[in-house]
C-alpha atoms as a PDB file:
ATOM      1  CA  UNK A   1       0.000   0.000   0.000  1.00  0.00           C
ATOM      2  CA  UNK A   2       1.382   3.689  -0.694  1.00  0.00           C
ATOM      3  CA  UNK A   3       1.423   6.202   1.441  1.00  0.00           C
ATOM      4  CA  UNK A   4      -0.786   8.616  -0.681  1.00  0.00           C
ATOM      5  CA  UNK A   5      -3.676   5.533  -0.401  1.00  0.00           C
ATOM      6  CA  UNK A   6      -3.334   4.693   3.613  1.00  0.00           C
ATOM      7  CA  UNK A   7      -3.221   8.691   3.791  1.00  0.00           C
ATOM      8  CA  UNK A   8      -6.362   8.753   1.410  1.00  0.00           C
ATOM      9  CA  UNK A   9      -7.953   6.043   4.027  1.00  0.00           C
ATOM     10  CA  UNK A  10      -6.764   7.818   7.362  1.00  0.00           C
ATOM     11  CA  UNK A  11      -8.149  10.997   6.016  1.00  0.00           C
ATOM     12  CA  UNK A  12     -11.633   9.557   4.897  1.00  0.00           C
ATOM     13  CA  UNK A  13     -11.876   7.736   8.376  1.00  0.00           C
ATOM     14  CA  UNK A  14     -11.574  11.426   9.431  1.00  0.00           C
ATOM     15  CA  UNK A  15     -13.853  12.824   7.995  1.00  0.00           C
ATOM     16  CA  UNK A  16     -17.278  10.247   8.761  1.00  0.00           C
ATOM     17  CA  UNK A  17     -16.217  10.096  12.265  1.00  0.00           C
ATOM     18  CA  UNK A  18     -16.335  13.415  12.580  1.00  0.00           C
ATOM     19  CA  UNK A  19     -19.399  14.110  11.108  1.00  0.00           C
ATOM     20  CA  UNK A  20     -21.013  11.011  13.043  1.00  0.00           C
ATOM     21  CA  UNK A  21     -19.384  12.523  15.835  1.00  0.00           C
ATOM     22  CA  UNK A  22     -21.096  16.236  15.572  1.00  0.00           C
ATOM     23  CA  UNK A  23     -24.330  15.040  14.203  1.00  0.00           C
ATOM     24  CA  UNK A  24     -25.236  12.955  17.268  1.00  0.00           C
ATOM     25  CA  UNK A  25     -23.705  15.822  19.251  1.00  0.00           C
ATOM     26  CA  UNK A  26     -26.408  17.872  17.998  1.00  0.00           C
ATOM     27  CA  UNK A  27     -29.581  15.003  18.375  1.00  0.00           C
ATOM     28  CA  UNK A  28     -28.507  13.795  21.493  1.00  0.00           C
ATOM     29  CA  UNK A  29     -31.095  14.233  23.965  1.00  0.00           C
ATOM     30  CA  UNK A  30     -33.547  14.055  20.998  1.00  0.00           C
ATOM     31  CA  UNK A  31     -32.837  11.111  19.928  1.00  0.00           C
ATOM     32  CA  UNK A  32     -32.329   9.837  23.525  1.00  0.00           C
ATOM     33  CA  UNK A  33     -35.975  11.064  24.390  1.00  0.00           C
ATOM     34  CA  UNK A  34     -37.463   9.099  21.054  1.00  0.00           C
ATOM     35  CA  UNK A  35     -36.124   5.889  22.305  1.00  0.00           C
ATOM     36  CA  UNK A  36     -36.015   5.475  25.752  1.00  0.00           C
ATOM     37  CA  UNK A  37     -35.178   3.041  27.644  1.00  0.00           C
ATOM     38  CA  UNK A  38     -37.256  -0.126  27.668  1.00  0.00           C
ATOM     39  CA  UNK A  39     -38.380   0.361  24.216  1.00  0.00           C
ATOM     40  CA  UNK A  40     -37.213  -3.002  22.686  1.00  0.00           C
ATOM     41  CA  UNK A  41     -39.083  -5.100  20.388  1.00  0.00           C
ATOM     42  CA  UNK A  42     -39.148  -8.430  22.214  1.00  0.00           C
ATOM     43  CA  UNK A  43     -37.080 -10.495  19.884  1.00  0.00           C
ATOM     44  CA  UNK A  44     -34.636  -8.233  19.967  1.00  0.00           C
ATOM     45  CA  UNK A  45     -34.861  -8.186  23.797  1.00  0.00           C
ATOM     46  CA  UNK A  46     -34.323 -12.009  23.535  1.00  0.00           C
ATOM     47  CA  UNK A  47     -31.479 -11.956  21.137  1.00  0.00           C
ATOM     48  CA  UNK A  48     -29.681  -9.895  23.655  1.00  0.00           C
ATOM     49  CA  UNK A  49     -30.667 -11.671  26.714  1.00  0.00           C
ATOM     50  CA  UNK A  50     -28.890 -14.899  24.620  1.00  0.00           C
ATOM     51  CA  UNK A  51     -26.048 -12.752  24.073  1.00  0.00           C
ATOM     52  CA  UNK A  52     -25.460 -12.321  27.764  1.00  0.00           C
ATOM     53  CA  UNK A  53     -25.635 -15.794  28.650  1.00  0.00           C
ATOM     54  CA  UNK A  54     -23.242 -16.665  25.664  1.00  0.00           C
ATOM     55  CA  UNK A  55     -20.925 -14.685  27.318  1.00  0.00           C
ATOM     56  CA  UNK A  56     -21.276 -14.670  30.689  1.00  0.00           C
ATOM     57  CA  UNK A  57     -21.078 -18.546  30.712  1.00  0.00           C
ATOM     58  CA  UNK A  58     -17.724 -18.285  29.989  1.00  0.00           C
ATOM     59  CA  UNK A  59     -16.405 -15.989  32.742  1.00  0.00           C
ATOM     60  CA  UNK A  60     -16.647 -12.447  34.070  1.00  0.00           C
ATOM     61  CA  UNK A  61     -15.005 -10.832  30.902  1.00  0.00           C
ATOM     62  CA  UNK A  62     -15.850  -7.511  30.505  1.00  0.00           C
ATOM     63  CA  UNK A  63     -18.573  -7.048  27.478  1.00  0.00           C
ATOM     64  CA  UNK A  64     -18.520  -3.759  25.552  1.00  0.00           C
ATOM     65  CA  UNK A  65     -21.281  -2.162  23.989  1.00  0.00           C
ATOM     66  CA  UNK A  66     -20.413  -0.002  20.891  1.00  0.00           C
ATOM     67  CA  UNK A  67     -22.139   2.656  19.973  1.00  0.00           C
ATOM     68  CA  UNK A  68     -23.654   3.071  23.228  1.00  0.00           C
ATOM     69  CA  UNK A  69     -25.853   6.425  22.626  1.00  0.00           C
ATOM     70  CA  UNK A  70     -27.866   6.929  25.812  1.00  0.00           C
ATOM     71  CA  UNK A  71     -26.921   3.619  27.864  1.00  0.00           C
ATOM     72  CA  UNK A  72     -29.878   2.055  27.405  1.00  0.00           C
ATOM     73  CA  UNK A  73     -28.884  -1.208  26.248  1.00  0.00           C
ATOM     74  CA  UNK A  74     -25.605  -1.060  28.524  1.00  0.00           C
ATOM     75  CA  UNK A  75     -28.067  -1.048  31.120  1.00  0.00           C
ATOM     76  CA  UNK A  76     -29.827  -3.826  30.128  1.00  0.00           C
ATOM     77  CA  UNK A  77     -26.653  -6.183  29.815  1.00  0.00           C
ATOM     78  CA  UNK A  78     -25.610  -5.325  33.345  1.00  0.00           C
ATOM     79  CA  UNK A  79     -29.270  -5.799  34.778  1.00  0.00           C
ATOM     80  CA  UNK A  80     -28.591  -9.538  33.214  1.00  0.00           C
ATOM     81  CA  UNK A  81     -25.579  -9.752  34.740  1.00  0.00           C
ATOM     82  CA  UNK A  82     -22.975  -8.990  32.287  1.00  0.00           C
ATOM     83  CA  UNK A  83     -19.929  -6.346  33.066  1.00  0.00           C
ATOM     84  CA  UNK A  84     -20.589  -4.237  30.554  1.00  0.00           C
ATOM     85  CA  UNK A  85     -19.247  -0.570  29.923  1.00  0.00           C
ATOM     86  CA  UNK A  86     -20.092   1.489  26.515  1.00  0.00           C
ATOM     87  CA  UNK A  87     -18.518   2.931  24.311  1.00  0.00           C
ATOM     88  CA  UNK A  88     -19.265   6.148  21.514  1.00  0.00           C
ATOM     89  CA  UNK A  89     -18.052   8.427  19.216  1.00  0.00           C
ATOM     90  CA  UNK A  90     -20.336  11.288  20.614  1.00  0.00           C
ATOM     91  CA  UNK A  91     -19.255  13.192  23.579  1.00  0.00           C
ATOM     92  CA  UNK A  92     -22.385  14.333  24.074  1.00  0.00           C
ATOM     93  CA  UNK A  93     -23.895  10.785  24.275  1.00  0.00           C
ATOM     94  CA  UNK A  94     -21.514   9.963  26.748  1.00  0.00           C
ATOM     95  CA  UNK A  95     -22.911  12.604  28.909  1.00  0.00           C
ATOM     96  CA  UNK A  96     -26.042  11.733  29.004  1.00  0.00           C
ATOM     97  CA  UNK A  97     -25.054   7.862  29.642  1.00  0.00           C
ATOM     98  CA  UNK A  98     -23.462   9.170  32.670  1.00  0.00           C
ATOM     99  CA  UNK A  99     -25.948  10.759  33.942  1.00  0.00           C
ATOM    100  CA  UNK A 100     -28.479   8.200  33.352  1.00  0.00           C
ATOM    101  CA  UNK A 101     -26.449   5.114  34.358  1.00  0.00           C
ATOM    102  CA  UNK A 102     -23.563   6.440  36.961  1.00  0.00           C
ATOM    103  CA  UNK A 103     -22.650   3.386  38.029  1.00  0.00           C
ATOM    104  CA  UNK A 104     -21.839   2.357  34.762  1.00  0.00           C
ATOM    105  CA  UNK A 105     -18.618   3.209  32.641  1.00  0.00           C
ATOM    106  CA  UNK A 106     -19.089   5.015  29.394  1.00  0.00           C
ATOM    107  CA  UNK A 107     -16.613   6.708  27.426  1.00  0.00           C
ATOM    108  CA  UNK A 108     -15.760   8.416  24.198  1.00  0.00           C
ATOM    109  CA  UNK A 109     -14.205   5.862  21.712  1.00  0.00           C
ATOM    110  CA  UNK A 110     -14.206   4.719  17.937  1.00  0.00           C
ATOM    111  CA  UNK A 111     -15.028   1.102  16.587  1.00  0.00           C
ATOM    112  CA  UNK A 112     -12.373   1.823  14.084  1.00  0.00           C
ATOM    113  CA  UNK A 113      -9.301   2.316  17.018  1.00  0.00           C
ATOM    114  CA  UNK A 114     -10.514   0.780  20.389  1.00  0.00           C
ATOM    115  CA  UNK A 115      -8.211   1.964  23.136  1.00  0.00           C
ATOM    116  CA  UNK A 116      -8.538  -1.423  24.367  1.00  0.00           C
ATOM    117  CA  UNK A 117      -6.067  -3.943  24.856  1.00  0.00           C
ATOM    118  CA  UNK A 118      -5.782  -7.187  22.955  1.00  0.00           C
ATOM    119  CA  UNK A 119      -7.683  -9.764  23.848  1.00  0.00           C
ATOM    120  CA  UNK A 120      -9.719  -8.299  26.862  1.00  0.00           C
ATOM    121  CA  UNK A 121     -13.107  -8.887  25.743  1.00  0.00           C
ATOM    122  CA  UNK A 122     -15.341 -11.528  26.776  1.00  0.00           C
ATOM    123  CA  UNK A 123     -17.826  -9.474  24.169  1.00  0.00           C
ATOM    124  CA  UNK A 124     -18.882  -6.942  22.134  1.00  0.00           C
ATOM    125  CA  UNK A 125     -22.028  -5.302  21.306  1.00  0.00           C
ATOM    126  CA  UNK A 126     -22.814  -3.498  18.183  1.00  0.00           C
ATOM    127  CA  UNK A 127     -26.391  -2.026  17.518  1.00  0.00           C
ATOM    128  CA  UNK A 128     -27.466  -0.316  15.108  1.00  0.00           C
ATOM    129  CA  UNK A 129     -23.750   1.758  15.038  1.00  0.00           C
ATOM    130  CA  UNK A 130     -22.011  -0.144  12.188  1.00  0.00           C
ATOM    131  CA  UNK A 131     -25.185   1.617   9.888  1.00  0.00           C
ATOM    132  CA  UNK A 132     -22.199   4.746   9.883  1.00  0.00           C
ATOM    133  CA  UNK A 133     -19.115   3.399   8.680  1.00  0.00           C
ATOM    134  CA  UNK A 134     -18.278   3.391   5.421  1.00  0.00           C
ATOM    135  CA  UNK A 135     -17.455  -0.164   3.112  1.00  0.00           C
ATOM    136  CA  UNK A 136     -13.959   1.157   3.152  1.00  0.00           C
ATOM    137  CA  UNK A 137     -14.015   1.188   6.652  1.00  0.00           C
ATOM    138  CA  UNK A 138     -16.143  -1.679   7.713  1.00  0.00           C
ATOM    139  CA  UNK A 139     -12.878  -4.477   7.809  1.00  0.00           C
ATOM    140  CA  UNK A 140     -11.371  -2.267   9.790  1.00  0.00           C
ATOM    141  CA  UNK A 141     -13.959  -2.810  12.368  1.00  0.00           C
ATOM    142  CA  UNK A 142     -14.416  -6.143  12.680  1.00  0.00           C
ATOM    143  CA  UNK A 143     -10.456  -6.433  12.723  1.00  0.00           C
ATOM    144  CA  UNK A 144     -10.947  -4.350  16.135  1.00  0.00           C
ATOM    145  CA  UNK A 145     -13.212  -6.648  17.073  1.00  0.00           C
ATOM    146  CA  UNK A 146     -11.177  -9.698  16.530  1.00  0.00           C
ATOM    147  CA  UNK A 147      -8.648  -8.116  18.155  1.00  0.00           C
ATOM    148  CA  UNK A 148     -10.092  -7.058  21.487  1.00  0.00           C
ATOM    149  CA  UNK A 149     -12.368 -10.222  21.693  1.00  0.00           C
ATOM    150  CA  UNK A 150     -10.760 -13.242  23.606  1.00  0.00           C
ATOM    151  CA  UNK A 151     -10.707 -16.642  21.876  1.00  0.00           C
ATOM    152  CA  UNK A 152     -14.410 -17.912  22.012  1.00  0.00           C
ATOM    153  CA  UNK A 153     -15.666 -14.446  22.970  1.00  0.00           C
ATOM    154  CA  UNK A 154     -18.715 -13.105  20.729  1.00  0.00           C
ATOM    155  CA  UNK A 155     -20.084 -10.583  18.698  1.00  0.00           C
ATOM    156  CA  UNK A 156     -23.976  -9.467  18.357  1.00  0.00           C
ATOM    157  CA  UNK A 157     -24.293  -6.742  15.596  1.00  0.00           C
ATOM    158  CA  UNK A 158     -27.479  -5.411  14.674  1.00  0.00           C
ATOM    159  CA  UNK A 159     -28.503  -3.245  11.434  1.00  0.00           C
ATOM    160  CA  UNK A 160     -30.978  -2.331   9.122  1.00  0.00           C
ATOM    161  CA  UNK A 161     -31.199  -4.415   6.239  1.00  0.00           C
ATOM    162  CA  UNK A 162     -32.633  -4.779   2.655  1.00  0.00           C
ATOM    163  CA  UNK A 163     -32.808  -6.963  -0.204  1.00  0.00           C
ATOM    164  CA  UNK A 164     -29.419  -5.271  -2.084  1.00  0.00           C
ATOM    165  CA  UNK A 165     -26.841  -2.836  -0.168  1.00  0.00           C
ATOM    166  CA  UNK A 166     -28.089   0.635  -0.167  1.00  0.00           C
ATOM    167  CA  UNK A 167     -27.273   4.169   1.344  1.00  0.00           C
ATOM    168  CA  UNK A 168     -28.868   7.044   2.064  1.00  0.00           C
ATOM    169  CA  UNK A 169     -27.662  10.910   3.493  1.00  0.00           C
ATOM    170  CA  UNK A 170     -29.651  12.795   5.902  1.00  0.00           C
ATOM    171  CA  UNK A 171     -29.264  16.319   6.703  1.00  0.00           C
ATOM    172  CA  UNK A 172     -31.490  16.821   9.230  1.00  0.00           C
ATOM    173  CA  UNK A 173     -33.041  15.239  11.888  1.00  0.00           C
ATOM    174  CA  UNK A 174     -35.368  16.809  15.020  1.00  0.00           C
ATOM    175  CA  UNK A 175     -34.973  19.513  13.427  1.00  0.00           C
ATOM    176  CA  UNK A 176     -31.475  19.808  13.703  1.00  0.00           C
ATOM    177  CA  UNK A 177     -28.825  20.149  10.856  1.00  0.00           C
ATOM    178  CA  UNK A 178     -27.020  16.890  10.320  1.00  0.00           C
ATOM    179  CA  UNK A 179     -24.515  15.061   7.964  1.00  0.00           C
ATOM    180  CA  UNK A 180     -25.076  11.682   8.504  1.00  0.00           C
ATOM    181  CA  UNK A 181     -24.429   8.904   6.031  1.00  0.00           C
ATOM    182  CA  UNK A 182     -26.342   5.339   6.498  1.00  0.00           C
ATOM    183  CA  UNK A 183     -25.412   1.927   5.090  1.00  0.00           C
ATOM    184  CA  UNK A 184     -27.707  -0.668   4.473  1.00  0.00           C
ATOM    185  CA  UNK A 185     -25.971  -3.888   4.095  1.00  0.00           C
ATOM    186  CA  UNK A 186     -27.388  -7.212   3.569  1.00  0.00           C
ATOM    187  CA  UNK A 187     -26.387 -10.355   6.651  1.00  0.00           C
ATOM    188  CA  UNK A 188     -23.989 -12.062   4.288  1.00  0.00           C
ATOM    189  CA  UNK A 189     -22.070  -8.701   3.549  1.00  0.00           C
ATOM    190  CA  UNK A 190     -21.602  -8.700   7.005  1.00  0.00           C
ATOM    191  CA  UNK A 191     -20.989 -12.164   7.732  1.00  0.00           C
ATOM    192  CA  UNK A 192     -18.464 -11.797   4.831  1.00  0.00           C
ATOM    193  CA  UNK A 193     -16.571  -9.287   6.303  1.00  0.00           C
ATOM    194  CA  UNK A 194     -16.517 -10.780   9.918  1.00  0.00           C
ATOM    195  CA  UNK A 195     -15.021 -13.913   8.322  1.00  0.00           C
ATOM    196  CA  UNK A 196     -12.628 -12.347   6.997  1.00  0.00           C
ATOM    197  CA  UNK A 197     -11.256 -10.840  10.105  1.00  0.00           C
ATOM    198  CA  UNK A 198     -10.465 -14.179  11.497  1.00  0.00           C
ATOM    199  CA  UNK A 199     -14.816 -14.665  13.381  1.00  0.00           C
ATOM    200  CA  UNK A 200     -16.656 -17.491  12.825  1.00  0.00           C
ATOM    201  CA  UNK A 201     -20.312 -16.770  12.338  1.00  0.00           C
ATOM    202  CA  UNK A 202     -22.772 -18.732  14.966  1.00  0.00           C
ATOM    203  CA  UNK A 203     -26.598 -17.343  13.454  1.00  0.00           C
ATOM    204  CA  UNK A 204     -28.149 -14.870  11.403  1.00  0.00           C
ATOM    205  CA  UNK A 205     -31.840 -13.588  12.398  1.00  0.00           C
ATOM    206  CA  UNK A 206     -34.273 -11.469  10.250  1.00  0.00           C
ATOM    207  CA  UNK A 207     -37.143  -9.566  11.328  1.00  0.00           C
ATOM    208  CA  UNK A 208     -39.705  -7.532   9.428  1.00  0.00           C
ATOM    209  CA  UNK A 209     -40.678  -3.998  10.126  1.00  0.00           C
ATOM    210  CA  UNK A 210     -42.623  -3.334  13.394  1.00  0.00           C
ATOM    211  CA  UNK A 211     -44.325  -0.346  14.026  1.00  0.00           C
ATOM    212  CA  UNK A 212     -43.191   2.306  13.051  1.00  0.00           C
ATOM    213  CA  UNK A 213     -39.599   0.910  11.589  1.00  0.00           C
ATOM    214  CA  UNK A 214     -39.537   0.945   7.984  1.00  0.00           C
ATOM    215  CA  UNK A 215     -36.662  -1.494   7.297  1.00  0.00           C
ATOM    216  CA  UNK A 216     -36.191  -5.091   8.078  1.00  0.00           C
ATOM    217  CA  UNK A 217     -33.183  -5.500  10.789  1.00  0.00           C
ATOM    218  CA  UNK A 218     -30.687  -8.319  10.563  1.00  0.00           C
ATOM    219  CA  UNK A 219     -28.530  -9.763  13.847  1.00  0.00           C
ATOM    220  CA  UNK A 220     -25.486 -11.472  13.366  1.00  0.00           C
ATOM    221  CA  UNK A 221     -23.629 -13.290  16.155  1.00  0.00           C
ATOM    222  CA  UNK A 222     -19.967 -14.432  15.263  1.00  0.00           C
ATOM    223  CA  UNK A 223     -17.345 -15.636  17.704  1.00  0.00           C
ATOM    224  CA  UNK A 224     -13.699 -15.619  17.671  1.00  0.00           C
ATOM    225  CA  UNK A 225     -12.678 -19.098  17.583  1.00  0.00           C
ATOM    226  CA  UNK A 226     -10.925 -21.010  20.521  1.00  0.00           C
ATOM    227  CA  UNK A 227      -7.041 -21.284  20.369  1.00  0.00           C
ATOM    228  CA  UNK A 228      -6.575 -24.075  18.667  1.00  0.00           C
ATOM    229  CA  UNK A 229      -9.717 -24.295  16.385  1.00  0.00           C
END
């Protein structure tokens, strides 16, 4: 790779993360006040519940939750019994996590660099925030996660999903003035690239619309394999 490409890359990593970054910065305690806590569609609910037994079955690894927003969902892994602490791009979010969950770690991170040390995870949680990151940037991702996980630890992401890969831009939202960028991606695009960081994929689960949703969402649970396997 040249220089002038890996610049290219570092500088277009740049640039989404910062408008992620100052979008939800502005929507914050909008967006935290349109989906409080609670508000879970049940399978999801029991997709995450399965999640926390996954991992805490195997020890009392710490789980993070990526893309953490509000704390919600942080919240409910350590009501299960998981360690969990969360993780986001937006400061702001971060703020109001704190507030809401204080005995609860939250801090301002990005999927694509965890400041976490190899190997360390028992878990990782990723809903609905992989929707931001760009193709380019999605392998670098899930090589975080495969870095950070411990063997046999596992992955939950959640997304919107369609038929075929899509995107859409939105420049406002609650009446605030955005720049936000959304992927849809189908399971096996995922699954694909999880693979390819060195996970091993465990299920894939679909659901259709509810309410007021107007995509399907996809879950995909992966697991970094056992030393040795």
């Amino acid at each position: 790779m040249t220089d002038a490409t890996e610049s290219s890359r570092t500088d277009g990593a740049e640039t989404f993360l910062q408008t992620t970054r100052t979008s939800y910065d502005a929507i914050a305690k909008d967006y935290a006040a349109q989906f409080p806590a609670g508000g879970w569609h049940p399978l999801d609910r029991t997709l995450i519940s399965a999640f926390a037994e996954l991992v805490t079955e195997r020890g009392k690894a710490p789980v993070a939750d990526l893309g953490s927003g509000p704390g919600h969902v942080t919240g409910l892994l350590d009501g299960l019994g998981v360690p969990a602490f969360g993780v986001d791009l937006s400061p702001a979010m971060v703020a109001l996590a704190r507030d809401t969950y204080p005995q609860l770690r939250f801090h301002v991170g990005s999927m694509t660099s965890l400041d976490l040390p190899d190997a360390t995870l028992g878990g990782i949680l990723a809903l609905y925030s992989t929707i931001h990151v760009p193709d380019a940037h999605l392998p670098t991702v899930c090589a975080e996660f495969q870095r950070t996980l411990q063997p046999g630890g596992h992955a939950l992401l959640a997304f919107q999903t369609s038929e075929a890969p899509g995107q859409m831009h939105l420049p406002e939202r609650f009446g605030h003035e955005i720049d936000l960028d959304y992927y849809w991606r189908t399971p096996e695009q995922i699954t694909a690239v999880l693979e390819e960081a060195g996970l091993e994929l465990v299920a894939t689960v679909r659901r259709e619309p509810a309410g007021e949703e107007k995509r399907a969402r996809a879950f995909v649970l992966a697991r970094r394999p056992d030393d040795g396997t």
